[in-house]
Structures are given as structure tokens and as C-alpha cells.
PDB file of N, CA and C in Angstrom:
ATOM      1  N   UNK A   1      -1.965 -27.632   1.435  1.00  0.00           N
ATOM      2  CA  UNK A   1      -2.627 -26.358   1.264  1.00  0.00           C
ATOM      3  C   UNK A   1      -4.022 -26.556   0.686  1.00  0.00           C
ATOM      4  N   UNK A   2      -4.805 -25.648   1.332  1.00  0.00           N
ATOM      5  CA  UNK A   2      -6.153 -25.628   0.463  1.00  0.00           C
ATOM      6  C   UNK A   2      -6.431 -24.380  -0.495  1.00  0.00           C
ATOM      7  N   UNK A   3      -6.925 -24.662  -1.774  1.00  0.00           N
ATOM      8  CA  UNK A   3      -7.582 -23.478  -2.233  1.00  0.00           C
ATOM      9  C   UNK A   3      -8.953 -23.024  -1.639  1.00  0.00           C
ATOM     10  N   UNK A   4      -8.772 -22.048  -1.280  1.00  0.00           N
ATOM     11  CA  UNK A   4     -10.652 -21.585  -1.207  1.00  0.00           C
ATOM     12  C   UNK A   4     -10.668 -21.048  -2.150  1.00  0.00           C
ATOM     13  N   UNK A   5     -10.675 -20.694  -3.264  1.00  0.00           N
ATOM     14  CA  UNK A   5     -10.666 -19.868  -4.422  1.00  0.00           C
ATOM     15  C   UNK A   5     -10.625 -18.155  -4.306  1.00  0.00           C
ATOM     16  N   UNK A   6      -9.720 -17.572  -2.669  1.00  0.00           N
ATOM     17  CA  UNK A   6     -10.098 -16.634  -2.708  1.00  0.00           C
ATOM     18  C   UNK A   6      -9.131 -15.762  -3.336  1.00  0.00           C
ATOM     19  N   UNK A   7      -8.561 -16.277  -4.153  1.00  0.00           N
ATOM     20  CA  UNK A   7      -7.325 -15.728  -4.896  1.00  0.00           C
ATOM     21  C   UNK A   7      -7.618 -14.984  -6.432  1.00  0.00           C
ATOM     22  N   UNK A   8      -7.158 -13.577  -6.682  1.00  0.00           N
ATOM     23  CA  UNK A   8      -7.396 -13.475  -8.248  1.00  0.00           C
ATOM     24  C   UNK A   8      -6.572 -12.576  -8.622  1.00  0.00           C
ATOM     25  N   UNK A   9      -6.016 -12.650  -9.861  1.00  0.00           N
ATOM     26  CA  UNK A   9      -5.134 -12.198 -10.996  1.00  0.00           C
ATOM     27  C   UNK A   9      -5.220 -11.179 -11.246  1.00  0.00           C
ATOM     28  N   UNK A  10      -4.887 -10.020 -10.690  1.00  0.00           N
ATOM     29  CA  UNK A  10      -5.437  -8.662 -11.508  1.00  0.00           C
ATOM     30  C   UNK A  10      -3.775  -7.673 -12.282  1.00  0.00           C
ATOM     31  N   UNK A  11      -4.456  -7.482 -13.915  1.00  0.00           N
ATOM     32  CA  UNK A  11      -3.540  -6.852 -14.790  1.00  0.00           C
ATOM     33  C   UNK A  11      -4.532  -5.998 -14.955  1.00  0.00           C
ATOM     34  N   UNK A  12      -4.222  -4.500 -14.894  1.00  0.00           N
ATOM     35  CA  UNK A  12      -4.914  -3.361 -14.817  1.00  0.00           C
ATOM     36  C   UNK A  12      -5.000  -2.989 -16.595  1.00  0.00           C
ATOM     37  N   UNK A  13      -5.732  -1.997 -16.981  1.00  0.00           N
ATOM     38  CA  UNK A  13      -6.066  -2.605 -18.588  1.00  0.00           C
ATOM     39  C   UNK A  13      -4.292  -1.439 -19.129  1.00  0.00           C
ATOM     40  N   UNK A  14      -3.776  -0.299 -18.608  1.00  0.00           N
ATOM     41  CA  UNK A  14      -2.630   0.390 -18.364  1.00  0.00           C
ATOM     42  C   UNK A  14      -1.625  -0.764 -18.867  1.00  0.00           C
ATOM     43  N   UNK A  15      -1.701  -1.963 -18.154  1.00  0.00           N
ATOM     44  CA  UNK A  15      -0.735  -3.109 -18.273  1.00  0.00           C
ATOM     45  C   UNK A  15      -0.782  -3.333 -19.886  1.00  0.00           C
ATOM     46  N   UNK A  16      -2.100  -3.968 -20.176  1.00  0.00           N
ATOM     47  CA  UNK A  16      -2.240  -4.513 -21.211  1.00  0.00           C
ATOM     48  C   UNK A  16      -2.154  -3.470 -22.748  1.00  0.00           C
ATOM     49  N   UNK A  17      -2.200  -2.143 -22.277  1.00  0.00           N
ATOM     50  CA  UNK A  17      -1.960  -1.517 -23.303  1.00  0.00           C
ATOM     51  C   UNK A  17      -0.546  -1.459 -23.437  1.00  0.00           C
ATOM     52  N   UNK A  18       0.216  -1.311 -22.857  1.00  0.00           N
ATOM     53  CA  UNK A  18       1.623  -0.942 -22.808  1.00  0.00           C
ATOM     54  C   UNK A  18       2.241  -2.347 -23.335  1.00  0.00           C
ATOM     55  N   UNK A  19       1.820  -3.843 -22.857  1.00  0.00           N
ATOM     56  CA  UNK A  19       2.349  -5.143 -23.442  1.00  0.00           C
ATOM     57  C   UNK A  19       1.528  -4.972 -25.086  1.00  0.00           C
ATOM     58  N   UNK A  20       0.725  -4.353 -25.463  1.00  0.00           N
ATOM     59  CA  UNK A  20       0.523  -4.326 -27.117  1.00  0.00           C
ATOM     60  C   UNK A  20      -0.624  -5.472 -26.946  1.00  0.00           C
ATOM     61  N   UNK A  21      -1.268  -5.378 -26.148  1.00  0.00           N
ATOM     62  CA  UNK A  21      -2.253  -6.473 -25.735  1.00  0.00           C
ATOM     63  C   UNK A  21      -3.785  -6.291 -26.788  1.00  0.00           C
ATOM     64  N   UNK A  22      -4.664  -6.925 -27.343  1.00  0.00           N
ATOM     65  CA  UNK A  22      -5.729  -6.749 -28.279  1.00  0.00           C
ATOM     66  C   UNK A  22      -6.527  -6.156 -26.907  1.00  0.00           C
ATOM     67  N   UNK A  23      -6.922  -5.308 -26.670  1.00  0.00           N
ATOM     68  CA  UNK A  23      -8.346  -5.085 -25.848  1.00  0.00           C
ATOM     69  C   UNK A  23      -9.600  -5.614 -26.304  1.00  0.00           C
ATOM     70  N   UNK A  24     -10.005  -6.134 -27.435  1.00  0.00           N
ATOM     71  CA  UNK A  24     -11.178  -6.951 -27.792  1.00  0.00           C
ATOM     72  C   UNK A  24     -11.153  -8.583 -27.428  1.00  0.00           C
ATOM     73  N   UNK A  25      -9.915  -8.703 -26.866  1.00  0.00           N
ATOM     74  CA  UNK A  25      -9.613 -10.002 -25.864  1.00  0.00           C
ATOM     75  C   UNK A  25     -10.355  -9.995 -24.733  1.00  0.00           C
ATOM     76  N   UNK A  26     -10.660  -8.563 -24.156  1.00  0.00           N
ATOM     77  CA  UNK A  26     -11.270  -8.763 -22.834  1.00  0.00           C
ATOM     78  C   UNK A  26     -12.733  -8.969 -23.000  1.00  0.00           C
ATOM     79  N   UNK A  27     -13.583 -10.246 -22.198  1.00  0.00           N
ATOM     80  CA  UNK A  27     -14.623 -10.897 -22.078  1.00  0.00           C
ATOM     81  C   UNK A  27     -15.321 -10.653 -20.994  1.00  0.00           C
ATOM     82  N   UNK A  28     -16.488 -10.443 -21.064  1.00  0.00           N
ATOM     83  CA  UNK A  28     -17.006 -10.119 -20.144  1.00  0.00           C
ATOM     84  C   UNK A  28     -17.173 -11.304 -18.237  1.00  0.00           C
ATOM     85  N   UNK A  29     -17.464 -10.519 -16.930  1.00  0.00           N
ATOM     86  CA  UNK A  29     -16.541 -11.189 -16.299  1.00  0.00           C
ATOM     87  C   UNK A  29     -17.715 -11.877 -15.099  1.00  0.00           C
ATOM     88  N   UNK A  30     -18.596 -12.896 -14.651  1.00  0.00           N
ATOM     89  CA  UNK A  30     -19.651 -12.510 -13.334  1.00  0.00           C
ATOM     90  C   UNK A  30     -18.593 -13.123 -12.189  1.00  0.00           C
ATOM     91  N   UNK A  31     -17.381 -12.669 -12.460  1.00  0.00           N
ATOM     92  CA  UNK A  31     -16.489 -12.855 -11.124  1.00  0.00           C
ATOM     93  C   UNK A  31     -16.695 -11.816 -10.065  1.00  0.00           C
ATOM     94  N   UNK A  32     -17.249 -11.720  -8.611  1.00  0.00           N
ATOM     95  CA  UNK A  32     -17.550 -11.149  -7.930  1.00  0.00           C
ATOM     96  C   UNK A  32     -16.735 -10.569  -7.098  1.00  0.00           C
ATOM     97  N   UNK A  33     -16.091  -9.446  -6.938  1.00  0.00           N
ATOM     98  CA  UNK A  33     -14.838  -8.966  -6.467  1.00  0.00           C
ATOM     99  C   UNK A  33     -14.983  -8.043  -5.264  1.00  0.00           C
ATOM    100  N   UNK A  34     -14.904  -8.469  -3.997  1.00  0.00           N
ATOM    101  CA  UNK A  34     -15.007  -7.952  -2.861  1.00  0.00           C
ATOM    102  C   UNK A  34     -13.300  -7.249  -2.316  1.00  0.00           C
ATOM    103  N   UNK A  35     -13.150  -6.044  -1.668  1.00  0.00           N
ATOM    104  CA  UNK A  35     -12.126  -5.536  -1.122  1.00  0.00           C
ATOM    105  C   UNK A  35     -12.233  -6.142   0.002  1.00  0.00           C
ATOM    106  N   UNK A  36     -10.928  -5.432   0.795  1.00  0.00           N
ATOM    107  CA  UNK A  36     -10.547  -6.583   2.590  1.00  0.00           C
ATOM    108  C   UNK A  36     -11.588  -5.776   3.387  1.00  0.00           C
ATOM    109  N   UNK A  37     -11.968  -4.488   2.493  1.00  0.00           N
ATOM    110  CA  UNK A  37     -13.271  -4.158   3.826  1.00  0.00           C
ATOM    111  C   UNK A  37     -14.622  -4.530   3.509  1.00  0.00           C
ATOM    112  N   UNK A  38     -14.866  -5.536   2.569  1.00  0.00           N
ATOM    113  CA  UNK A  38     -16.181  -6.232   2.004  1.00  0.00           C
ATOM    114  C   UNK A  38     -17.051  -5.675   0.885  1.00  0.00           C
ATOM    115  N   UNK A  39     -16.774  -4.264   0.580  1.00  0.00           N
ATOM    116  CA  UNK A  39     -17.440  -3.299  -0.586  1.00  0.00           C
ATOM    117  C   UNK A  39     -17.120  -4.327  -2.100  1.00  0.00           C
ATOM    118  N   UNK A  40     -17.811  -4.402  -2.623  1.00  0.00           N
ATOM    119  CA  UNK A  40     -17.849  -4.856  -3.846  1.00  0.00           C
ATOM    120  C   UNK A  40     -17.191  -3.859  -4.905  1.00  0.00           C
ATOM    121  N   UNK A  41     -16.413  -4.718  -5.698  1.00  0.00           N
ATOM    122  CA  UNK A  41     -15.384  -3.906  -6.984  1.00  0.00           C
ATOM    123  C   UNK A  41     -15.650  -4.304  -8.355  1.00  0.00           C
ATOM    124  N   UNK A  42     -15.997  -3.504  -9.149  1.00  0.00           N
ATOM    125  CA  UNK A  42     -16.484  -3.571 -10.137  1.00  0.00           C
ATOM    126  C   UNK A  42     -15.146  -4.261 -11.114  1.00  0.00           C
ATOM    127  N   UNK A  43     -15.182  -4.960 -11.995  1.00  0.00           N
ATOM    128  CA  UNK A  43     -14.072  -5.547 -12.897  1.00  0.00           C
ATOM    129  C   UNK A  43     -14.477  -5.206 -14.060  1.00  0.00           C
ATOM    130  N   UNK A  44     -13.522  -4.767 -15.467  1.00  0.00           N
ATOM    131  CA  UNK A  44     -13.496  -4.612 -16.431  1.00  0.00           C
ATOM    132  C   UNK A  44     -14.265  -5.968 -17.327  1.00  0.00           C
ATOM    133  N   UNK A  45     -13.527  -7.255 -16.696  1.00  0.00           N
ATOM    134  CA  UNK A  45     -13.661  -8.181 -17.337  1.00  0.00           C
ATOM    135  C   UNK A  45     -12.607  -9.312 -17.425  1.00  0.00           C
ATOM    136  N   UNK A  46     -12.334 -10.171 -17.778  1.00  0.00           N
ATOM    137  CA  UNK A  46     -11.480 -11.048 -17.680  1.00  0.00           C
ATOM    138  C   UNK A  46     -10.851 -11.248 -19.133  1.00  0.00           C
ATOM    139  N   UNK A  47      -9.147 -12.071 -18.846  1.00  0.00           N
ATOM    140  CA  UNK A  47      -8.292 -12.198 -20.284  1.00  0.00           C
ATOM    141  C   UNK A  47      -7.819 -13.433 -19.427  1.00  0.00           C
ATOM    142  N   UNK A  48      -7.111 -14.243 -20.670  1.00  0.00           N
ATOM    143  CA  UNK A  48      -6.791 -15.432 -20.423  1.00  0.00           C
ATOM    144  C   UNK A  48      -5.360 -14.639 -21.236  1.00  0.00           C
ATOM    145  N   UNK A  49      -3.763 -14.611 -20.708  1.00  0.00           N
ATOM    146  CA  UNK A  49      -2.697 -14.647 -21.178  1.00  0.00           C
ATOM    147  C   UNK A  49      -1.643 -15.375 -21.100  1.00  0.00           C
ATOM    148  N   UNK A  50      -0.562 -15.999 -21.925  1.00  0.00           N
ATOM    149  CA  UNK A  50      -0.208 -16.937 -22.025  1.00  0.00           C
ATOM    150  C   UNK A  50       1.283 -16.473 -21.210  1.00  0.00           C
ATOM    151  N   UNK A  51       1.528 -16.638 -19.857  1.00  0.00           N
ATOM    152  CA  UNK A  51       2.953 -16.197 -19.001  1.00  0.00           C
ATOM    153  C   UNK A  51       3.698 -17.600 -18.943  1.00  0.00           C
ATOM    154  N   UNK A  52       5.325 -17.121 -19.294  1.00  0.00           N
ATOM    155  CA  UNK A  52       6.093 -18.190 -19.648  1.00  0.00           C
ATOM    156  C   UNK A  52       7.016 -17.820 -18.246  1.00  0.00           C
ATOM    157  N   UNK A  53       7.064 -19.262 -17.732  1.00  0.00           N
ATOM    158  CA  UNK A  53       8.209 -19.359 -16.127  1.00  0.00           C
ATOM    159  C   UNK A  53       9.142 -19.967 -17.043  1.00  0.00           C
ATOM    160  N   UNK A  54      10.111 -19.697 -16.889  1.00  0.00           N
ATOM    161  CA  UNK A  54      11.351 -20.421 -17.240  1.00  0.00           C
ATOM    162  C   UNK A  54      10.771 -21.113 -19.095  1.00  0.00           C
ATOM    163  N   UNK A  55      11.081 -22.723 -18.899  1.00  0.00           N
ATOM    164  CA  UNK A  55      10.626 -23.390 -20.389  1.00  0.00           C
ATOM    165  C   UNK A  55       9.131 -23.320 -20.291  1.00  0.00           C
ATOM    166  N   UNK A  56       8.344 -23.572 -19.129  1.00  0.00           N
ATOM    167  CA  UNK A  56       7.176 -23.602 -18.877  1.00  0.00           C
ATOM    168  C   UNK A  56       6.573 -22.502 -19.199  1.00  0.00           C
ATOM    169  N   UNK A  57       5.064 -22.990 -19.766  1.00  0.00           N
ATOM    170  CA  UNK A  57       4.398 -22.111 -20.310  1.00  0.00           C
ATOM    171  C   UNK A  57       2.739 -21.987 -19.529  1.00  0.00           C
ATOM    172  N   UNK A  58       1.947 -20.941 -18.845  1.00  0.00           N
ATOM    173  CA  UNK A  58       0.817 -21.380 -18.423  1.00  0.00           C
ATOM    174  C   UNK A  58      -0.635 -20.475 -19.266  1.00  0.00           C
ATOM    175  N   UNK A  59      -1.375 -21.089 -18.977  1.00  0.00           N
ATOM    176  CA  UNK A  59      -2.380 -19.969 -19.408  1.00  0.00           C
ATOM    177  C   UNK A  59      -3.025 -19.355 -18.097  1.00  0.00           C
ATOM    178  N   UNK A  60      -3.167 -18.214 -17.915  1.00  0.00           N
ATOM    179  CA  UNK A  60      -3.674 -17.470 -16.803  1.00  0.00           C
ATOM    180  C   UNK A  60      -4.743 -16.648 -16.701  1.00  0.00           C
ATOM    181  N   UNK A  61      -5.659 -16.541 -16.275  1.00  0.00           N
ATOM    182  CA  UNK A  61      -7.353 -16.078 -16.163  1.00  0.00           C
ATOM    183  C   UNK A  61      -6.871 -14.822 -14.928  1.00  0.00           C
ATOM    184  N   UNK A  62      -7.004 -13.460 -15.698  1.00  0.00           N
ATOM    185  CA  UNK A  62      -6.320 -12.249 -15.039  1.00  0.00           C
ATOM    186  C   UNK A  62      -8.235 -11.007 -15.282  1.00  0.00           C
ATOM    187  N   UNK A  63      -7.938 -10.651 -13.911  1.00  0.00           N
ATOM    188  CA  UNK A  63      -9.424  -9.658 -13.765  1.00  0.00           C
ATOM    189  C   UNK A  63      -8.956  -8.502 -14.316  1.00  0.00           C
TER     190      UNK A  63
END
């Protein structure tokens, strides 16, 4: 498989209030976010949160 990097994480900020999440976590973002019809989407900003699979633990970069 290849990455093209056209992949991204999105937790809506709704999410993060309801998980008890700090909102002064969110950092500002120059990730450029295009829809499937090419219009550009504005992002809040980016969070790095720590999601546990099973014992495994990752850190995750969410728009």
C-alpha cells in the first residue's frame, strides 16, 4: 500500500466536549482541507489524543 497522505482524522469539537476533553489543547492547524468536490474546508485546528486498541496505545493527530 501507498500513503499519499490523503487521509485525515476528524473529531468534531461536540466529540471532544462530551469526552471532557481541555479545548485549550486545540492548536492551531495549516492543514489544507479540500471536500470530494474540491471546495476548501475550513478546520478548527488540530489535537493530538492518546486512543488505546486493545494493550496498544497510539497517539493520533485528529482535525
Amino acid at each position: 500500500m501507498i500513503d499519499n497522505g490523503s487521509a485525515l482524522n476528524v473529531c468534531p469539537v461536540t466529540t471532544l466536549k462530551q469526552m471532557n476533553v481541555d479545548l485549550n489543547r486545540i492548536c492551531p492547524s495549516k492543514t489544507a482541507v479540500r471536500a470530494f468536490d474540491g471546495s476548501r474546508r475550513e478546520v478548527n485546528g488540530e489535537i493530538d489524543l492518546l486512543i488505546d486498541v486493545g494493550p496498544c496505545s497510539f497517539s493520533i493527530t485528529f482535525q
